[in-house]
N, C-alpha and C. Protein backbone atom coordinates (compact mmCIF):
# COMPACT_ATOMS: atom_id res chain seq x y z
N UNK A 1 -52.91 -72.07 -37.30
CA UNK A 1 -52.57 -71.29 -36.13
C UNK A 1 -53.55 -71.64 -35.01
N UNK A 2 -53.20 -71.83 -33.76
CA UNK A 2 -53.74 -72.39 -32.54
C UNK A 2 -54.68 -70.78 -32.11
N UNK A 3 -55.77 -71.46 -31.95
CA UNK A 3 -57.24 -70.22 -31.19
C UNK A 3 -56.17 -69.80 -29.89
N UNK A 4 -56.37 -68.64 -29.27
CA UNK A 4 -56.24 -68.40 -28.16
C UNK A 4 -57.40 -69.00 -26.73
N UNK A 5 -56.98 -70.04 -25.67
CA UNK A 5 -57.95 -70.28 -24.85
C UNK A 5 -58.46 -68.87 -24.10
N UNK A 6 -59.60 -68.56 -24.94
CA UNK A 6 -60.49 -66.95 -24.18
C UNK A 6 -60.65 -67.59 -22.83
N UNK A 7 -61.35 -68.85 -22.77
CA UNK A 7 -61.38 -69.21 -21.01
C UNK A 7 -60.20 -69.79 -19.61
N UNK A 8 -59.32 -69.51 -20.34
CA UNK A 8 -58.20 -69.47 -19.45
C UNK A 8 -58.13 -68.35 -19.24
N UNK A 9 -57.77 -67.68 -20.05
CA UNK A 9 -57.65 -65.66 -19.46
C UNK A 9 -58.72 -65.55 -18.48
N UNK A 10 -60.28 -66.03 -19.06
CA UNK A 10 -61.75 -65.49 -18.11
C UNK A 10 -60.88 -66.21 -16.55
N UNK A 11 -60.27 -67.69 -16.53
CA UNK A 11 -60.37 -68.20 -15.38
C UNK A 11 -59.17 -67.45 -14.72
N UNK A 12 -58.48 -66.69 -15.05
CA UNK A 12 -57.05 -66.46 -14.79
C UNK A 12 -57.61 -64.72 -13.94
N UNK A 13 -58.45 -64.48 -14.69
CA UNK A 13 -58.99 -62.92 -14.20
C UNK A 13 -59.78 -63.19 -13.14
N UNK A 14 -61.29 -64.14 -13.05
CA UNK A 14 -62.07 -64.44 -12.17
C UNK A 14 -61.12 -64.72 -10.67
N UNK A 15 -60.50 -65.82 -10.86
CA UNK A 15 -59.82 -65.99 -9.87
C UNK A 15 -58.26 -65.33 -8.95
N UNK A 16 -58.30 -64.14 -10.00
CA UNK A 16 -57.22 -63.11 -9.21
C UNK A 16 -58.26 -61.94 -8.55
N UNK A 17 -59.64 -61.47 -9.24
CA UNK A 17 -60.54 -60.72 -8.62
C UNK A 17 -61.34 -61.54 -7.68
N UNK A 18 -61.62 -62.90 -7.64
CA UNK A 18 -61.57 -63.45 -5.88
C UNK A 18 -60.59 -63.45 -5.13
N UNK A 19 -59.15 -63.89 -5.24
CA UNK A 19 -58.80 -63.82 -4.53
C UNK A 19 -58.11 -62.53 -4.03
N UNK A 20 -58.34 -61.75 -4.49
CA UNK A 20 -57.88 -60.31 -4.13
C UNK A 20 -59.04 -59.77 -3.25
N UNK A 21 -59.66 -60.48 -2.85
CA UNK A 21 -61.01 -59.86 -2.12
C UNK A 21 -61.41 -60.73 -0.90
N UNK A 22 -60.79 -61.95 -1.33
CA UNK A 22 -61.38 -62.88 -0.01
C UNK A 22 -60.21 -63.58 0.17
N UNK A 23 -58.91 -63.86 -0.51
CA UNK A 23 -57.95 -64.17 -0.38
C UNK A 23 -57.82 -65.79 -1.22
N UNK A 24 -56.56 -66.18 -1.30
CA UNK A 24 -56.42 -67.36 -2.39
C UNK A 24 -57.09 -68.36 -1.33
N UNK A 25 -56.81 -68.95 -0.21
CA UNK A 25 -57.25 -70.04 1.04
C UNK A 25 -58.86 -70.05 0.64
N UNK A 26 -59.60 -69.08 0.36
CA UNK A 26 -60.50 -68.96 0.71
C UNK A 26 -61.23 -68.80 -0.75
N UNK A 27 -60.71 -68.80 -1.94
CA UNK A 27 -61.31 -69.01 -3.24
C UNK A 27 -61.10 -70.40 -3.68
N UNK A 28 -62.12 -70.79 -4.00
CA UNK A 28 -62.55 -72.23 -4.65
C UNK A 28 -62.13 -72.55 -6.09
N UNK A 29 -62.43 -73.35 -6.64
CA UNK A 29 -62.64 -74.10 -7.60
C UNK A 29 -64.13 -73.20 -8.63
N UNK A 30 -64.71 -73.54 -8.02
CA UNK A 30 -66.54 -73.95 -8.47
C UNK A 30 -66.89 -72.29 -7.76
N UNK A 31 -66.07 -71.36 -7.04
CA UNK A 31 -66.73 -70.26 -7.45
C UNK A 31 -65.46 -69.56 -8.60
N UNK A 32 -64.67 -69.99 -8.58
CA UNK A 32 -63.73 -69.41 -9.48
C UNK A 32 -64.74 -69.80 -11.07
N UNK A 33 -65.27 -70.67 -11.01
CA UNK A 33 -65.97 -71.35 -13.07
C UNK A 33 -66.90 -70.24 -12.70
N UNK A 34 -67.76 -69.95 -11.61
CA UNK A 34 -68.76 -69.51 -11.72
C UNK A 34 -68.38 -67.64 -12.32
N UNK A 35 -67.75 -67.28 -11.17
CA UNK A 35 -67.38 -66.06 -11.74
C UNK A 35 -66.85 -65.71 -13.36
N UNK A 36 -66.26 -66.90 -13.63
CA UNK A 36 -65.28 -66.60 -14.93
C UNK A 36 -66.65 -67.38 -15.71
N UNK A 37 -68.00 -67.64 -15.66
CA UNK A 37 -69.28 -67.79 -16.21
C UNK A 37 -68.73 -69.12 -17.29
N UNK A 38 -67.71 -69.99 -16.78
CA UNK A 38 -67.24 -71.28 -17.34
C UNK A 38 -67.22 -72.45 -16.51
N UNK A 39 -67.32 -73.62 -17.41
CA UNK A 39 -67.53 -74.71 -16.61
C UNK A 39 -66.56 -74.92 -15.63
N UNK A 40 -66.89 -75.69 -14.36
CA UNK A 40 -65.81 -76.17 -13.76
C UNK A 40 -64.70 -77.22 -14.43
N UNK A 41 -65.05 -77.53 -15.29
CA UNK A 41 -64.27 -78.39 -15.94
C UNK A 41 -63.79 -78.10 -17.03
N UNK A 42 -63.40 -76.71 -17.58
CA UNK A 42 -62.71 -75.80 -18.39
C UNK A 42 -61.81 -75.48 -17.16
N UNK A 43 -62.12 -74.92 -16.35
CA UNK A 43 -60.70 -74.36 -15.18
C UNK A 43 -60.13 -75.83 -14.94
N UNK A 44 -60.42 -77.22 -15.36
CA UNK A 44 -59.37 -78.76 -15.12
C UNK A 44 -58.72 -78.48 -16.38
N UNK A 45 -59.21 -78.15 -17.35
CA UNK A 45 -58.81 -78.30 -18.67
C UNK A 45 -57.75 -77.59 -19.03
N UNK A 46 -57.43 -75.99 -18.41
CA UNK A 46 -56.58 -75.50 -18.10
C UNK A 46 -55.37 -75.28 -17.41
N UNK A 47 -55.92 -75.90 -16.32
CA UNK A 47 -54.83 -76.19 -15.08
C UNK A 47 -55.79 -77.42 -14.18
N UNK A 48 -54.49 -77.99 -13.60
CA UNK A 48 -54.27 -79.33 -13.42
C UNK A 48 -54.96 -79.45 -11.65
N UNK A 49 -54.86 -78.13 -11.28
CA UNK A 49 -55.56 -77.59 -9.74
C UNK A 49 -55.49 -76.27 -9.56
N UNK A 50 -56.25 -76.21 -7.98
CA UNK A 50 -56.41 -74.79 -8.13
C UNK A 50 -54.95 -73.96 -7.95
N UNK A 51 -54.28 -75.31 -7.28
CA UNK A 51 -52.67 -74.87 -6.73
C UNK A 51 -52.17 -74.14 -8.08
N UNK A 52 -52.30 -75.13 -9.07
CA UNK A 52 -51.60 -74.55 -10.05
C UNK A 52 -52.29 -73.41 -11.06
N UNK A 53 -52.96 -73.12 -11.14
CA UNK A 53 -53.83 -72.23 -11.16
C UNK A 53 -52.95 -70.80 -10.95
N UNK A 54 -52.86 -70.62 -9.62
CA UNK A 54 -52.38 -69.83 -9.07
C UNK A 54 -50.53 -69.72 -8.69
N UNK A 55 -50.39 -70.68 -9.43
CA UNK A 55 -48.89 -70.58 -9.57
C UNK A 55 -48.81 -70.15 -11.01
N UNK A 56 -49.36 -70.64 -11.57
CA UNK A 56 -49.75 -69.58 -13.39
C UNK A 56 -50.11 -68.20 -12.94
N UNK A 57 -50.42 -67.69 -12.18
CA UNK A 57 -51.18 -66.51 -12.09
C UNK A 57 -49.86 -65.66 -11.30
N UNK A 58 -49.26 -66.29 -10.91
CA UNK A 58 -48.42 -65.42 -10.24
C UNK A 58 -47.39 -65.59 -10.96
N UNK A 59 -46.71 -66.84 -11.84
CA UNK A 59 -45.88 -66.17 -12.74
C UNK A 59 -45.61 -65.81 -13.90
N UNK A 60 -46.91 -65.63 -14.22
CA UNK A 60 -47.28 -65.22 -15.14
C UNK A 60 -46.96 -63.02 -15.04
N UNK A 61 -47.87 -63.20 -14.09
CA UNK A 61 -47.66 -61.85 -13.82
C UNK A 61 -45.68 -61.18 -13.07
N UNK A 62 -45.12 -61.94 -12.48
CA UNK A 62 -43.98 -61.95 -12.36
C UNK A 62 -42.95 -61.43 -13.27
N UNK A 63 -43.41 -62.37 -13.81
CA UNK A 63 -42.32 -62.64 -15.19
C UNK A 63 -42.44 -61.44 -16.57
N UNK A 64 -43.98 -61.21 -16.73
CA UNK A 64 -44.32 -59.86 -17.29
C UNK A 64 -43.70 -58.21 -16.70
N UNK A 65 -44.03 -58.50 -15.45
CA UNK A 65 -43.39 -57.64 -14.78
C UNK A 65 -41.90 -57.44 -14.85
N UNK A 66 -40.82 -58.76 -14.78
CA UNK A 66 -39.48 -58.46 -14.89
C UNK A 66 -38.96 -58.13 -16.16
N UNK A 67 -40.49 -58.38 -17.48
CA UNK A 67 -39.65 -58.19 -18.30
C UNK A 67 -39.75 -56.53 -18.93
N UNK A 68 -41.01 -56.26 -18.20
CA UNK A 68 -40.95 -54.76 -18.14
C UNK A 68 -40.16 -54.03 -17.82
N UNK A 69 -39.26 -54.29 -16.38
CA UNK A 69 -38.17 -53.63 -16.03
C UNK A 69 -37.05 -53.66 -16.69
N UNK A 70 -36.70 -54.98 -17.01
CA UNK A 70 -35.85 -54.85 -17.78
C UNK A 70 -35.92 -53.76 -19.13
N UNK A 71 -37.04 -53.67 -20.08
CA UNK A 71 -37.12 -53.20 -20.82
C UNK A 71 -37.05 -51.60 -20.32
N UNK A 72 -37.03 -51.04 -19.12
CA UNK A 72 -37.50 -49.94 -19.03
C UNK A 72 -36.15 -49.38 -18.55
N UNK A 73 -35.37 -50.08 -18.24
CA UNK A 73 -34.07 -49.77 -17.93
C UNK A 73 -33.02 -49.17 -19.22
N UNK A 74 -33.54 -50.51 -19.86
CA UNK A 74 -32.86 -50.22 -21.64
C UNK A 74 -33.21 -48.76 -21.79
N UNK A 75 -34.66 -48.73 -21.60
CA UNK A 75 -35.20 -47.09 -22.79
C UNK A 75 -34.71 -45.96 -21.60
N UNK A 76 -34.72 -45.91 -20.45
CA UNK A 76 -34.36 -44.68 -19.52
C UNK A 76 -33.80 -43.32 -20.09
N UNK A 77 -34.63 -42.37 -19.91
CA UNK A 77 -34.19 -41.41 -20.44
C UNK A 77 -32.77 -40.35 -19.95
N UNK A 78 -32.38 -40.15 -20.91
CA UNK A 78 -31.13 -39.55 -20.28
C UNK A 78 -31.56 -37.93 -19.61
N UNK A 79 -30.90 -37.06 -18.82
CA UNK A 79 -31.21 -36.17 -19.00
C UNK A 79 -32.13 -35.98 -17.18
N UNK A 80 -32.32 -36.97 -16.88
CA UNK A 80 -33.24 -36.61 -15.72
C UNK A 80 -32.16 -37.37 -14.20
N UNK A 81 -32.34 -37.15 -13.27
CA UNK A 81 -31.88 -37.87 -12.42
C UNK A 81 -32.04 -39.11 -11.98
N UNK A 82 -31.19 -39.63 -11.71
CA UNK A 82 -30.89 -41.01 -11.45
C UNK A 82 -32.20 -41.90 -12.83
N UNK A 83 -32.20 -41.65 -14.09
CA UNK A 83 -32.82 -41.99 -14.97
C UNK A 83 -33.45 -43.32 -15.13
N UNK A 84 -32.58 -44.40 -15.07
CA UNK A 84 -32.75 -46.26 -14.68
C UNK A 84 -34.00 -46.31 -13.94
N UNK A 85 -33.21 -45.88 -12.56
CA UNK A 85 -34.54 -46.00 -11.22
C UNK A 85 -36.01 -45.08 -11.83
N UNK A 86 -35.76 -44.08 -12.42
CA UNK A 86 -37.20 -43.68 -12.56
C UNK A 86 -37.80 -44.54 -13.34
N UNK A 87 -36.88 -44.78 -14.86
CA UNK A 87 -37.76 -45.65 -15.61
C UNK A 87 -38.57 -46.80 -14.91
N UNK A 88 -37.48 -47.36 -14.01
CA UNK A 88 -37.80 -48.66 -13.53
C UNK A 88 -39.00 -48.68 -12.96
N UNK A 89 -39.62 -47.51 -12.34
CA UNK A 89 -40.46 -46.98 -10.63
C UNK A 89 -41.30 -46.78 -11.32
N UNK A 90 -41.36 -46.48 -13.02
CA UNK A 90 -42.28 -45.81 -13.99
C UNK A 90 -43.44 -47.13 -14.17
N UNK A 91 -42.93 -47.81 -14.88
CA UNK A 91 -42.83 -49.70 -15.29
C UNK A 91 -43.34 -50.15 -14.29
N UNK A 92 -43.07 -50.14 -12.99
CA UNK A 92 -43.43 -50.65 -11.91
C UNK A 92 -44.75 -50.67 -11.34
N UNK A 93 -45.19 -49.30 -11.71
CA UNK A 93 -46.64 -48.73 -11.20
C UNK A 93 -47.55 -48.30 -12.51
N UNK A 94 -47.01 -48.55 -13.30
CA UNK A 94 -48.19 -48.62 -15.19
C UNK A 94 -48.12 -50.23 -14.63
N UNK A 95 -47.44 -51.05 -14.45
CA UNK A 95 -47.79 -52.64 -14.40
C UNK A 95 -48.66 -52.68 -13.43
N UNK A 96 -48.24 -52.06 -12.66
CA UNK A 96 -49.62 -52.31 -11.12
C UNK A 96 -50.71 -51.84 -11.67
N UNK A 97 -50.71 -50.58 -11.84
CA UNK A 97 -51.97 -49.93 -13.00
C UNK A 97 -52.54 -50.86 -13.31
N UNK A 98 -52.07 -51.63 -14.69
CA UNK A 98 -52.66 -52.06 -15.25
C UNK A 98 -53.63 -53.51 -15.05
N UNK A 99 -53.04 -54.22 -13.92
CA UNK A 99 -53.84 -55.01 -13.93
C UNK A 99 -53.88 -55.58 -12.05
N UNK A 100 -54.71 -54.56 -11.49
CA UNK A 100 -54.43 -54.42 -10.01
C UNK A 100 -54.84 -55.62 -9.23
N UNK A 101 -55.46 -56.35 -10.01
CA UNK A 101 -56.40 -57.60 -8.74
C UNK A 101 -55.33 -58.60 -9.14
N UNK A 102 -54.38 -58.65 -9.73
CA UNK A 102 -53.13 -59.63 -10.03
C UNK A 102 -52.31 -59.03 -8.98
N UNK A 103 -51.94 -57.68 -9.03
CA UNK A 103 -51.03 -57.48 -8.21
C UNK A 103 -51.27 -57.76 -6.72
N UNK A 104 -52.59 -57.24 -6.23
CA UNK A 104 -53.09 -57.49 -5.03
C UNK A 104 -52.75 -58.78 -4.43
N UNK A 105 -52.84 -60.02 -5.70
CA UNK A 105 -52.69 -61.62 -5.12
C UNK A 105 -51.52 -62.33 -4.70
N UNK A 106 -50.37 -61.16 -6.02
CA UNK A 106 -49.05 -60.98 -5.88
C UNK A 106 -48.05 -60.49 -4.58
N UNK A 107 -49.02 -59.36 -4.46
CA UNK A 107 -48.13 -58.63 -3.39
C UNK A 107 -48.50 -59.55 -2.13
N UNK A 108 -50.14 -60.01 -1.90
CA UNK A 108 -50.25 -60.98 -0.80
C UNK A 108 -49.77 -62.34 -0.62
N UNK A 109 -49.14 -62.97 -1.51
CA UNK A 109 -48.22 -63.78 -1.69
C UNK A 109 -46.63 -63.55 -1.38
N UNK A 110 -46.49 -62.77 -1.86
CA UNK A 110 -44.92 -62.53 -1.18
C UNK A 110 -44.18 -62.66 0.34
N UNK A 111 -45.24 -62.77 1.01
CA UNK A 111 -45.04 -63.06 2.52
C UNK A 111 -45.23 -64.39 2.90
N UNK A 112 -45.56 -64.93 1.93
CA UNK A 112 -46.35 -66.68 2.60
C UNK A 112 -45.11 -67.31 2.23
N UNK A 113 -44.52 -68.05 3.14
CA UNK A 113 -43.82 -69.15 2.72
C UNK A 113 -44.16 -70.75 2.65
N UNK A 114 -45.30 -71.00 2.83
CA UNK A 114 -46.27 -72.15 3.15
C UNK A 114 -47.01 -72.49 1.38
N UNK A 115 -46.67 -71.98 0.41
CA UNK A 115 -47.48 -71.90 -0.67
C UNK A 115 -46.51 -72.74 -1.50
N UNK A 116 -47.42 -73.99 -1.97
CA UNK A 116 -46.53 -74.42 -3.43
C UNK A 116 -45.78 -73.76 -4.30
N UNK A 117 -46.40 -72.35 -4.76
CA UNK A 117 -45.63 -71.90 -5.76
C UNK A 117 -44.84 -70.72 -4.78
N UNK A 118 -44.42 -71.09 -3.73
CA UNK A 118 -42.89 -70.10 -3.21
C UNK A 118 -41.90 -70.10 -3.72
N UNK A 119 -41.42 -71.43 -4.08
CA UNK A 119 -40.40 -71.07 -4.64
C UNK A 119 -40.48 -70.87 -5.71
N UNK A 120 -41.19 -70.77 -6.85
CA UNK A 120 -40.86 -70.22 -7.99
C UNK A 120 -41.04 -68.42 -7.64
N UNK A 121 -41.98 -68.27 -6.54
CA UNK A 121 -42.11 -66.65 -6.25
C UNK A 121 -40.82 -66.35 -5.92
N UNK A 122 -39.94 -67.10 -5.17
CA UNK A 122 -38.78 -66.81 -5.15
C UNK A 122 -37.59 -66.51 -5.48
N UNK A 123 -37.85 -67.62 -7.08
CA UNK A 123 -37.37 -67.76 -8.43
C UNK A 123 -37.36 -66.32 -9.19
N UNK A 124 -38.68 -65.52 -8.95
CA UNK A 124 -39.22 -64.77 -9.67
C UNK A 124 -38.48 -63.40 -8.87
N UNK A 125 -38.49 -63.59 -7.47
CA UNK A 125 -38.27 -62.44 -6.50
C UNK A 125 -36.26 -62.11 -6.93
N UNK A 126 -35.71 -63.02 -7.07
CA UNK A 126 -34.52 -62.61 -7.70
C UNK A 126 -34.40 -62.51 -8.68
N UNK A 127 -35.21 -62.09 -9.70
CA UNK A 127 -35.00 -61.50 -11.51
C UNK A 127 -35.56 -60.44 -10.89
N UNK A 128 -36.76 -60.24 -10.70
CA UNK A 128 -37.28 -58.58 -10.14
C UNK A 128 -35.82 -57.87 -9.65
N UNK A 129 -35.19 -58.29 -8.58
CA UNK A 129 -34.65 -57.49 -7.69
C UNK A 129 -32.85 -57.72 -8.40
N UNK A 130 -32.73 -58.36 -9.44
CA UNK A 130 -31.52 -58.50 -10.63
C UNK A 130 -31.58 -57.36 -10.94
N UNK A 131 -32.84 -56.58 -11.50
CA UNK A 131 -33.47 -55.58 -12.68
C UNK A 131 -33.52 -54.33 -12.00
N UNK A 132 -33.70 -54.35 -10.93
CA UNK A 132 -33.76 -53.12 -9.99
C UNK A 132 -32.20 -52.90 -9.60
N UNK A 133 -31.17 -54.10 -9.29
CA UNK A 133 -29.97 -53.58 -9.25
C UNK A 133 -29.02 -52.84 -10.35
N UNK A 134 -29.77 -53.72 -11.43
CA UNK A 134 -29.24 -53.10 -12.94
C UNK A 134 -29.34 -51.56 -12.94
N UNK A 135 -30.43 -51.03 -12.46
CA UNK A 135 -31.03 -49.80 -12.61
C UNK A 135 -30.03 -49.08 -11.86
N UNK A 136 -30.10 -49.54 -10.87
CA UNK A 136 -29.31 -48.75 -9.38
C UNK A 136 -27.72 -48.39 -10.12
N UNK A 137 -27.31 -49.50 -10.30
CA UNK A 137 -25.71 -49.45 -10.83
C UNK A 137 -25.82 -48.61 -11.92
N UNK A 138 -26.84 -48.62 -12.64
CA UNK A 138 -26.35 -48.12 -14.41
C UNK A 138 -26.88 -46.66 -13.21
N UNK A 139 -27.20 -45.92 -13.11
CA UNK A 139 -27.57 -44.43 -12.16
C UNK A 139 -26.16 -44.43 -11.22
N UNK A 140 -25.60 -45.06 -10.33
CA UNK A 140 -24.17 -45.19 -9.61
C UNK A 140 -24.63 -44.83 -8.51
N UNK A 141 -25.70 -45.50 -8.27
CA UNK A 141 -26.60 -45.80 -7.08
C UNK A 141 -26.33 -46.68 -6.61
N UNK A 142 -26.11 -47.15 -4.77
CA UNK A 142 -25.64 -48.49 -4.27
C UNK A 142 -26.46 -49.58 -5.22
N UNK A 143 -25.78 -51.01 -5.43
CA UNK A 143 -26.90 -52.13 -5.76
C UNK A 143 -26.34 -53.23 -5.46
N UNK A 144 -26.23 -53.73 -3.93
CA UNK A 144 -26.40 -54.69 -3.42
C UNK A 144 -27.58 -55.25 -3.66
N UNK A 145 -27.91 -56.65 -3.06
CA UNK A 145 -29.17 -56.92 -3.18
C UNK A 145 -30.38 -56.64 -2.20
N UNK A 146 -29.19 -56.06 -0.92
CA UNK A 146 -30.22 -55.42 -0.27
C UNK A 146 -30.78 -53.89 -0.30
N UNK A 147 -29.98 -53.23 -1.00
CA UNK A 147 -30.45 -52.19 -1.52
C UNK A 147 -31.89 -52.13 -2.67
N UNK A 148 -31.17 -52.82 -3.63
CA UNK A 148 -32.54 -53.80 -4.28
C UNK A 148 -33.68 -53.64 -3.66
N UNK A 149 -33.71 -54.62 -2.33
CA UNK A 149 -34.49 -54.49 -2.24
C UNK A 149 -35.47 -54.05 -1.33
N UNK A 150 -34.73 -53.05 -0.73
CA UNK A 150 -35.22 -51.67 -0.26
C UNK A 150 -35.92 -50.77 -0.98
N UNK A 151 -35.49 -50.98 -2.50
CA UNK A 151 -35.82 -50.07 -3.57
C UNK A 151 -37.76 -50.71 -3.64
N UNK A 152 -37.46 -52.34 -3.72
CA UNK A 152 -38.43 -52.45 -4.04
C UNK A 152 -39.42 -52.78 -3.34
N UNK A 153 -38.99 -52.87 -1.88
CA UNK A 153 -40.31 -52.45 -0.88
C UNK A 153 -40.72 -51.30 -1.32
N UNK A 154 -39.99 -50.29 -1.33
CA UNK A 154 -40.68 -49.13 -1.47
C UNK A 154 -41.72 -48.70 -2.62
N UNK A 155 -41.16 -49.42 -3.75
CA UNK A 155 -42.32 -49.55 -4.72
C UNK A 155 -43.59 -50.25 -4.77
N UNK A 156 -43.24 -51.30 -3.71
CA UNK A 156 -44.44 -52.17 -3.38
C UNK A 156 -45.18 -51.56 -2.59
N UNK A 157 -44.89 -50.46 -1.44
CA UNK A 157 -45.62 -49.99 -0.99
C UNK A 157 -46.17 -48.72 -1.26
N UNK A 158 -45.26 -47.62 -2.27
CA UNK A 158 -46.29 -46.48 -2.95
C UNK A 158 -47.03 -47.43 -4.06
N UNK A 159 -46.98 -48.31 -4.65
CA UNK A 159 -48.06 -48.82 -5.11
C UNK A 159 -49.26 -49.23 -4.53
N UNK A 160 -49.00 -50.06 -3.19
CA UNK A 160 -50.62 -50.52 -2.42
C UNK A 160 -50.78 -48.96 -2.24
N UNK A 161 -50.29 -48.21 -1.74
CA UNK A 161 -50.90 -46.79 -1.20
C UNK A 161 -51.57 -46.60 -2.25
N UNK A 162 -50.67 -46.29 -3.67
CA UNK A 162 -51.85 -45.56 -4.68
C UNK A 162 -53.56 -46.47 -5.01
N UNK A 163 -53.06 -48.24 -4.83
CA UNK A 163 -54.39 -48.48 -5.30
C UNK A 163 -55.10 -48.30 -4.51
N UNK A 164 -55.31 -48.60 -3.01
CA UNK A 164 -55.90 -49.05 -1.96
C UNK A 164 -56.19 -47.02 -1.32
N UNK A 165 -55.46 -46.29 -1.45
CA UNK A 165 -55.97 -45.40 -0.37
C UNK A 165 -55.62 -43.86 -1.02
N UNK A 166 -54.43 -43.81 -2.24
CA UNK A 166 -54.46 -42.83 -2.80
C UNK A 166 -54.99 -43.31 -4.21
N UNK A 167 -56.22 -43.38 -4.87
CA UNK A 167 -56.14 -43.80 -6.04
C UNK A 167 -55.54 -42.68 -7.49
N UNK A 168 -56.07 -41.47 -6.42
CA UNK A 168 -55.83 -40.44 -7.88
C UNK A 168 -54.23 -39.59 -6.97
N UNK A 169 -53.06 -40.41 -6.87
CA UNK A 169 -51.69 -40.08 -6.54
C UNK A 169 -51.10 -40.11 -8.18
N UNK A 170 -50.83 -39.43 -8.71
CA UNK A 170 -50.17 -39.60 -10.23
C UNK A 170 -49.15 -40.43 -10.37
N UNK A 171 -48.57 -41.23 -11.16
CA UNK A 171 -47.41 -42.23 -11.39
C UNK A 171 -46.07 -41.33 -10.97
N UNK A 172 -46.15 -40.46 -11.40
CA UNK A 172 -44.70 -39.36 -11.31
C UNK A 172 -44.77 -38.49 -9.73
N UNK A 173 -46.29 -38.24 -8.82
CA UNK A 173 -45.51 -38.00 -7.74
C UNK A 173 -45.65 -39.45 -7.42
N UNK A 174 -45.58 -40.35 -7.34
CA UNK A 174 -45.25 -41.85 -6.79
C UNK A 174 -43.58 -42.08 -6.86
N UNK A 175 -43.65 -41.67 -8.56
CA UNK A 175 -41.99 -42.36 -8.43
C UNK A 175 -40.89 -40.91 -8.50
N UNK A 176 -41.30 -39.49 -7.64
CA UNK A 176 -40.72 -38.65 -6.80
C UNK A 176 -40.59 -39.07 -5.87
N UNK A 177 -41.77 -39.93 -4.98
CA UNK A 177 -41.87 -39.75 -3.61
C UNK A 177 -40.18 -41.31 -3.12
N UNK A 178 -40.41 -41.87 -4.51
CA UNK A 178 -39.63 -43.43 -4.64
C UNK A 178 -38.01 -43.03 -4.72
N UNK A 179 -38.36 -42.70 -5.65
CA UNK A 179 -36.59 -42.30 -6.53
C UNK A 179 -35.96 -40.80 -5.78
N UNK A 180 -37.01 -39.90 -5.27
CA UNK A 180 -36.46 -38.38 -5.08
C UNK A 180 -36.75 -37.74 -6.43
């Protein structure tokens, strides 16, 4: 059975907590080894540049994320209103929770269209917003795709609110303030 690379995760964390602070343009190589307390030449060994680096990092986290929704759609509890969308809004902000200096790099990525890995963010931006229509329809909630993704601005933004300025906002008034 193959070891898990521990220093890909270290380089994968170091360099989402730089660039969530000083931004991706502006995180290196050689402070990314330093932070993640590994050689610069373990972060080559891993990824091929810093480009790609950070195209691992974002769909990595993407793709975790869509498959959360999806899953959260499946389990939705019956019994509550519009059930899908809460699960979904639930999933949405335990994922942000859980690993916020990813999301931070994430959410500041979503606006750049100048970045190698756009289009796979793009790739990624229509399974997210697939999973959110699923939700919408299975509730008999509009789900165009621009409804979508109306839904999911809005989650993108009670999420920066909760990390950045409400930290102690609870998940459930978040996804009241989201869903109703």
């Amino acid at each position: 059975m193959a070891r898990p690379n521990l220093s890909r995760a270290k380089v994968l964390d170091a360099a989402a907590e730089l660039a969530a602070s000083g931004g991706v343009s502006a995180t290196t190589v050689d402070d990314i080894a330093a932070a993640a307390g590994v050689a610069k030449g373990s972060v080559y060994y891993s990824f091929a540049s810093k480009e790609q680096l950070f195209e691992t990092l974002i769909e990595e986290s993407v793709t975790r994320l869509a498959e959360r929704l999806g899953e959260s759609v499946a389990e939705a509890l019956p019994g509550e209103g519009r059930p899908a969308a809460r699960a979904l809004a639930r999933a949405f902000l335990h994922a942000v929770e859980e690993r916020p200096l990813r999301t931070k790099v994430v959410f500041a990525e979503l606006l750049r269209t100048d970045r190698p890995w756009s289009e796979t963010l793009g790739g990624h931006r229509t399974t997210v917003l697939s999973r959110i229509s699923d939700a919408l329809r299975r509730d008999g909630s509009p789900a165009s795709p621009l409804h979508a993704s109306a839904f999911f601005g809005a989650l993108v933004m009670v999420a920066f609110e909760r990390l950045v300025f409400e930290p102690g906002l609870t998940v459930e008034a978040a996804v009241d303030a989201v869903v109703g």
